[in-house]
Protein backbone atom coordinates (compact mmCIF):
# COMPACT_ATOMS: atom_id res chain seq x y z
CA UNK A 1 131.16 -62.82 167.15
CA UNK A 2 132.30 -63.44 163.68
CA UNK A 3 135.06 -66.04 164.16
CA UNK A 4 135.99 -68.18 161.47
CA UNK A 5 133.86 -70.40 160.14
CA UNK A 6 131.29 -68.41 160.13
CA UNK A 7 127.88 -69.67 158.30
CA UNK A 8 124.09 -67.79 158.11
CA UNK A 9 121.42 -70.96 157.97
CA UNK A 10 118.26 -70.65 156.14
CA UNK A 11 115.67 -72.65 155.51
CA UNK A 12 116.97 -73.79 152.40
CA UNK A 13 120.67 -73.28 152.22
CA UNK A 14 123.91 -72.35 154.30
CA UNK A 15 125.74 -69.61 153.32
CA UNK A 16 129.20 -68.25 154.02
CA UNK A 17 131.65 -65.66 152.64
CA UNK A 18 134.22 -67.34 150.17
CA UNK A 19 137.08 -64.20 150.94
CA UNK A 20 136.17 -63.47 155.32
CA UNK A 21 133.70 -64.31 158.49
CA UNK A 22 131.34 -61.08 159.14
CA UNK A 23 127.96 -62.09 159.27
CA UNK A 24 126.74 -58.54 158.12
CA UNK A 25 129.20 -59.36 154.64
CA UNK A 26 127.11 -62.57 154.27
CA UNK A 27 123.38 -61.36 155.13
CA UNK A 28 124.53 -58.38 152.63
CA UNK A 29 125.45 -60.11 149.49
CA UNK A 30 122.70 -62.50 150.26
CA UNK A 31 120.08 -60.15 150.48
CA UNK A 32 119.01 -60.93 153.83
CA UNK A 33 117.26 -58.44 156.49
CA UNK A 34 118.76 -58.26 159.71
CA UNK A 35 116.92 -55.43 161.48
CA UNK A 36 114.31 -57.58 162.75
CA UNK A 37 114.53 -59.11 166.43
CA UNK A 38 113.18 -62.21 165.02
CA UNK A 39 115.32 -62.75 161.82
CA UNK A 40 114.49 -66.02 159.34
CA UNK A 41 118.33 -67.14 159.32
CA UNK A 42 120.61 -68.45 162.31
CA UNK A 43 124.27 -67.25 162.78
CA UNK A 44 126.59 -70.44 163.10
CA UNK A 45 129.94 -71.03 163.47
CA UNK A 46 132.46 -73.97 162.96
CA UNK A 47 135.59 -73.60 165.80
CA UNK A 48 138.13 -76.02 165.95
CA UNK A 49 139.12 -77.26 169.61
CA UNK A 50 141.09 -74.33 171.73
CA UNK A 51 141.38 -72.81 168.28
CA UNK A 52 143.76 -75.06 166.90
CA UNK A 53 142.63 -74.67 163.32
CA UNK A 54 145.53 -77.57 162.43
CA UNK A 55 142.98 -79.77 163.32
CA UNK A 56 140.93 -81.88 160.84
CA UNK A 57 137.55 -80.58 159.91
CA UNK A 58 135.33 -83.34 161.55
CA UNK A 59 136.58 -82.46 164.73
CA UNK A 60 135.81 -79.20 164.80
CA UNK A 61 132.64 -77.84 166.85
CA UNK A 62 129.59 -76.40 165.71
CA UNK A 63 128.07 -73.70 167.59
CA UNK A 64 125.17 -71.30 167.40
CA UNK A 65 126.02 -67.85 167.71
CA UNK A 66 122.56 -65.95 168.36
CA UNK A 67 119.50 -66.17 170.75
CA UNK A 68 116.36 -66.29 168.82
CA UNK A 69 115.96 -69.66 166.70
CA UNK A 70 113.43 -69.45 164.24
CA UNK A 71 110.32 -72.02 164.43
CA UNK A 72 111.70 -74.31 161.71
CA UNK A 73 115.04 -74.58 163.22
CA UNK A 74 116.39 -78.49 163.72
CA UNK A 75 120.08 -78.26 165.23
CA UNK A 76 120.73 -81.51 163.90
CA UNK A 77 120.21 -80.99 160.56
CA UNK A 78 121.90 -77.69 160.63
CA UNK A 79 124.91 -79.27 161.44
CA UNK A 80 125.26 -81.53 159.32
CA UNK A 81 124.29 -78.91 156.49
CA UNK A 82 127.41 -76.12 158.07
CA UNK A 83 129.74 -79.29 157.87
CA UNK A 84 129.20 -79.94 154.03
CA UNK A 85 129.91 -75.80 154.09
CA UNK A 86 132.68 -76.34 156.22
CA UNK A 87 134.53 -78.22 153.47
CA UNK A 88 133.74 -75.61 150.90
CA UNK A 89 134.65 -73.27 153.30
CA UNK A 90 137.98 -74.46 153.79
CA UNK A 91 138.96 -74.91 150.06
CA UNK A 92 138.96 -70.98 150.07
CA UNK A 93 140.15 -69.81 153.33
CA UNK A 94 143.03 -72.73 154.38
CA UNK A 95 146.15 -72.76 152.67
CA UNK A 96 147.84 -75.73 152.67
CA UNK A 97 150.97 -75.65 150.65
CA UNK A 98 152.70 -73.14 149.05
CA UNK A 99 152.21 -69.15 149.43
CA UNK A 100 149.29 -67.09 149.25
CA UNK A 101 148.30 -63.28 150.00
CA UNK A 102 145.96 -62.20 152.86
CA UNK A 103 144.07 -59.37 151.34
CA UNK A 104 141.54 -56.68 153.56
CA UNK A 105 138.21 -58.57 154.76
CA UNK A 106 140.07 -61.72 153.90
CA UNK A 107 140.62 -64.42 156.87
CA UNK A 108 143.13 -66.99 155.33
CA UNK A 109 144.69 -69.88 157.84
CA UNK A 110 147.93 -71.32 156.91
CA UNK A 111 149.37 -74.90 157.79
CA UNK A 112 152.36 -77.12 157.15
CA UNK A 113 155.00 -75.49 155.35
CA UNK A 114 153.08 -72.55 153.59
CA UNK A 115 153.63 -68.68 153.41
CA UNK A 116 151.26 -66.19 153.67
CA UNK A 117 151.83 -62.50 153.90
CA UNK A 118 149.13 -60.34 155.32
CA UNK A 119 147.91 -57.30 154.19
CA UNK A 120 146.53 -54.89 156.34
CA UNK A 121 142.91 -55.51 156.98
CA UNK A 122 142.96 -59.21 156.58
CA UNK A 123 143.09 -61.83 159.23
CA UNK A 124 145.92 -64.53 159.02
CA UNK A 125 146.97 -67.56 161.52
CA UNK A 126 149.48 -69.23 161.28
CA UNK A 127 150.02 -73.10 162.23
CA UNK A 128 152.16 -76.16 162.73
CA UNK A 129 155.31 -75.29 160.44
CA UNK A 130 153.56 -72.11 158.43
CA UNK A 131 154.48 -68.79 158.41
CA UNK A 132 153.21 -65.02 157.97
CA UNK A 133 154.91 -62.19 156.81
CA UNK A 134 153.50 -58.81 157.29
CA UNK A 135 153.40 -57.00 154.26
CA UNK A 136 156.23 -54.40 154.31
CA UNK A 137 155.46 -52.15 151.37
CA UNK A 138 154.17 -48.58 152.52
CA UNK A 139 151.32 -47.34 150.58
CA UNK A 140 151.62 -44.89 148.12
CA UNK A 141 151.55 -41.08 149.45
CA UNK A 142 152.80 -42.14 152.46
CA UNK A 143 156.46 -41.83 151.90
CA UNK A 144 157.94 -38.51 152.09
């Protein structure tokens, strides 16, 4: 389904978008084939409990998000592997502190005091003291 943290496991490596969570944006720029029923790669995801992204990384659940599993496929390992990515992952699409933009494809999370204003296109949440501000401007040659 795409929800954020989303990670495509290979045999070698774990893979994620630095900018959103589609799966097809990750296979693509990774130049993966996913029009076989029996792909080489497992769709994974990191959730936080009832979506409460406020809460720390190590507590957050990793899930498998497709049927087929590939003969060299070891859960356990796999985990551990999407929770080094989860840290990565985080660095890119958490803000913290401060202010930051939410651009189109983008998923951002904001906690604690910070700003972010969303652009259209993007996903943004918002928790414990953050806030989001929809992005205002009209686009040019829309104004009459």
């Amino acid at each position: 389904m795409c929800q954020p943290a989303s990670f495509i496991v290979t045999r070698e490596r774990t893979l994620f978008d630095p900018d959103g969570d589609k799966y097809e944006t990750i296979l693509e720029a990774n130049g993966l084939d996913d029009t076989t029923s029996t792909p080489d790669f497992v769709r994974t995801e990191m959730v936080p409990p009832n979506w409460d992204y406020s809460r720390p990384l190590k507590q957050w659940d990793f899930v498998v998000d497709q049927d087929y599993l590939p003969s060299w496929w070891n859960a356990r390992w796999a985990e551990k592997e999407c929770r080094k990515a989860l840290k990565k992952w985080a660095k890119t699409h958490i803000l913290r502190r401060g202010s930051g933009v939410c651009r189109e494809g983008q998923t951002r999370i904001a906690l604690g005091k910070s700003v972010l204003t969303e652009m259209t296109g993007g996903v943004a949440r918002a928790y414990d003291r953050a806030t989001i501000q929809k992005d205002l401007r009209r686009r040019q040659g829309n104004a009459n």
